[in-house]
C-alpha atoms as a PDB file:
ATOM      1  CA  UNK A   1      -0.254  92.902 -12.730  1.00  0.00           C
ATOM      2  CA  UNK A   2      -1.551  92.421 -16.498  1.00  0.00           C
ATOM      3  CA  UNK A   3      -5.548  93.735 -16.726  1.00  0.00           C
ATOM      4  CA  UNK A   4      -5.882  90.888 -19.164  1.00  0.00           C
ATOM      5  CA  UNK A   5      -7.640  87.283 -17.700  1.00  0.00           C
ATOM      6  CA  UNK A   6      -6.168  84.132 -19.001  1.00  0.00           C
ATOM      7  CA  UNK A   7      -6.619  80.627 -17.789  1.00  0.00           C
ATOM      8  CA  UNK A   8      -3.922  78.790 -15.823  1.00  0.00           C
ATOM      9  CA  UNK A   9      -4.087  75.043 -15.734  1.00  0.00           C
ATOM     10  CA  UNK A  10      -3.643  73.931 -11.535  1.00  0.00           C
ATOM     11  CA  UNK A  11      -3.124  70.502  -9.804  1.00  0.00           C
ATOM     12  CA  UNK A  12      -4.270  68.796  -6.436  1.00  0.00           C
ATOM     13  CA  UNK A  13      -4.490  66.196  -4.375  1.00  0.00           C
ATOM     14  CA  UNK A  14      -7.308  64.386  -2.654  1.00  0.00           C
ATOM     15  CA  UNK A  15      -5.917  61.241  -1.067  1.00  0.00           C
ATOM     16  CA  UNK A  16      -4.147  59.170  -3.466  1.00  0.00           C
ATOM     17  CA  UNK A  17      -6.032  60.942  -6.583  1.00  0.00           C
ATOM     18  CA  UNK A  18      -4.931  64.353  -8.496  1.00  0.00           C
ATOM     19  CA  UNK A  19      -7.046  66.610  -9.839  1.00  0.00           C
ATOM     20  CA  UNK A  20      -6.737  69.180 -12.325  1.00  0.00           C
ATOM     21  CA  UNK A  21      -8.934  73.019 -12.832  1.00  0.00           C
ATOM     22  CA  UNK A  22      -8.402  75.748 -15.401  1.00  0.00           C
ATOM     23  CA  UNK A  23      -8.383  79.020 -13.197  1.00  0.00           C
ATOM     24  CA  UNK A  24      -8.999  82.654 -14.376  1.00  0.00           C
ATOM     25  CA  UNK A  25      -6.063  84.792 -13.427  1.00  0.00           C
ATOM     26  CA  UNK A  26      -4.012  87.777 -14.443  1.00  0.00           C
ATOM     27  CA  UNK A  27      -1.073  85.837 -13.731  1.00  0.00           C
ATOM     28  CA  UNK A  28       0.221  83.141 -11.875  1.00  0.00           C
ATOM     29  CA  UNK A  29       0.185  84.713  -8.665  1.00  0.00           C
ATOM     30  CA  UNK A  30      -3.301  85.747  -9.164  1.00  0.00           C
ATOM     31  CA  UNK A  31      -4.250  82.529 -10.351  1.00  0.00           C
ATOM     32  CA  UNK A  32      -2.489  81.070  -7.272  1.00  0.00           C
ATOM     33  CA  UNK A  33      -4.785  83.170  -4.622  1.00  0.00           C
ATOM     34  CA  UNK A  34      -7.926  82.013  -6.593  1.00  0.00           C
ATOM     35  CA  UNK A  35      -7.158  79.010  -6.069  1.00  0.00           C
ATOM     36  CA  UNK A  36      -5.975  79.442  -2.500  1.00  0.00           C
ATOM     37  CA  UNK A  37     -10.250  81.668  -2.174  1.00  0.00           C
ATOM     38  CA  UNK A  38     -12.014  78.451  -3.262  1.00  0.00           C
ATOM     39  CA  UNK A  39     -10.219  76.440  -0.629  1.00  0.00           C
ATOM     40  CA  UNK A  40      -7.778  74.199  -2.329  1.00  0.00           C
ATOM     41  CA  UNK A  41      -4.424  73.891  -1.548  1.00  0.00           C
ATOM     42  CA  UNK A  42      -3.260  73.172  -5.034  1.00  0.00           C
ATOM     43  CA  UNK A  43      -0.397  74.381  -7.082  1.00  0.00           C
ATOM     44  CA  UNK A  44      -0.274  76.324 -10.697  1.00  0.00           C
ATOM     45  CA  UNK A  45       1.080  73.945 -13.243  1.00  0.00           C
ATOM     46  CA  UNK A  46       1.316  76.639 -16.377  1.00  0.00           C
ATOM     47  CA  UNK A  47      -0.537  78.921 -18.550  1.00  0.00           C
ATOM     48  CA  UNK A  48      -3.248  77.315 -20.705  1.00  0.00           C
ATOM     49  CA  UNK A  49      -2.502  77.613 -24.382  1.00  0.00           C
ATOM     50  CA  UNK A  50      -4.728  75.094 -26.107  1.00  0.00           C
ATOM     51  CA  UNK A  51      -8.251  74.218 -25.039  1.00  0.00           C
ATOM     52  CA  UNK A  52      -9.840  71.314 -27.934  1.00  0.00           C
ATOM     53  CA  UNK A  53     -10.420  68.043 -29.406  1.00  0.00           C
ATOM     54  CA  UNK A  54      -6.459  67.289 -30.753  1.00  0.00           C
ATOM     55  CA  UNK A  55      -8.298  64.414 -32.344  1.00  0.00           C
ATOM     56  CA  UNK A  56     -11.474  65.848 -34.002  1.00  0.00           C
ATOM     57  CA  UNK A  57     -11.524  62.679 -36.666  1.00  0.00           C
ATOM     58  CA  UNK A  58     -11.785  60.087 -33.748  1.00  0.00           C
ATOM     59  CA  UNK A  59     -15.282  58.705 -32.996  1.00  0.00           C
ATOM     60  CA  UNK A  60     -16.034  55.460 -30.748  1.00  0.00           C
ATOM     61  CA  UNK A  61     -19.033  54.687 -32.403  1.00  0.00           C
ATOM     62  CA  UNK A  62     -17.231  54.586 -36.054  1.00  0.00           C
ATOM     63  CA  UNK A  63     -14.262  52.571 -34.650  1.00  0.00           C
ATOM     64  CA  UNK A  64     -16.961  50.212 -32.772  1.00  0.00           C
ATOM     65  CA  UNK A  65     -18.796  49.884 -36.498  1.00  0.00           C
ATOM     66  CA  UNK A  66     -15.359  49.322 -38.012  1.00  0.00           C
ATOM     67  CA  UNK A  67     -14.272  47.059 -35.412  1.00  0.00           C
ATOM     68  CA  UNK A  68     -17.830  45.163 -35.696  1.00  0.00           C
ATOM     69  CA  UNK A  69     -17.389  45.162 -39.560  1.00  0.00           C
ATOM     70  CA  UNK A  70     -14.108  43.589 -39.106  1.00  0.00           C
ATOM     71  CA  UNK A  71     -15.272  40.671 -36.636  1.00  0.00           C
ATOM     72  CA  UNK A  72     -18.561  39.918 -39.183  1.00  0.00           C
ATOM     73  CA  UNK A  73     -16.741  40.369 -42.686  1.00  0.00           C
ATOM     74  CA  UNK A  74     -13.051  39.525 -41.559  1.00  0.00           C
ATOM     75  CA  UNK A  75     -11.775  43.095 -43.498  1.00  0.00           C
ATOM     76  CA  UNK A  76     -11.301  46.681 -42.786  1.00  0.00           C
ATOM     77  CA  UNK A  77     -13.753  48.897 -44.041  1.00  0.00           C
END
């Protein structure tokens, strides 16, 4: 067992929804008992490798301005 923590990305099921959790683990098995000790019977989907925004550009409120611009002015801003 590694000494280092890394987060493991886990699934389950509540009636006909799935949820998913990041879990702190050493590795899967470890992650798979913490989940287990907090009383879900999920499953481990994989190691976490990339936690962010992949679209940092995108804003609602500039689309909804653009969108609005568009619907006044009949152009793209």
């Amino acid at each position: 067992m590694s000494d280092k923590l890394t987060w493991f990305t886990c699934s389950y099921r509540v009636g006909e929804q799935t949820f998913a959790v990041h879990i702190e683990g050493r590795d899967w098995a470890d992650a798979s008992a913490r989940l287990r000790a907090i009383g879900t019977r999920g499953k481990v989907d994989g190691e976490l490798i990339l936690h962010g925004d992949l679209f940092p550009s995108f804003s609602m409120k500039r689309l909804a301005k653009k969108v609005a611009h568009i619907l006044l002015y009949g152009e793209w801003v």
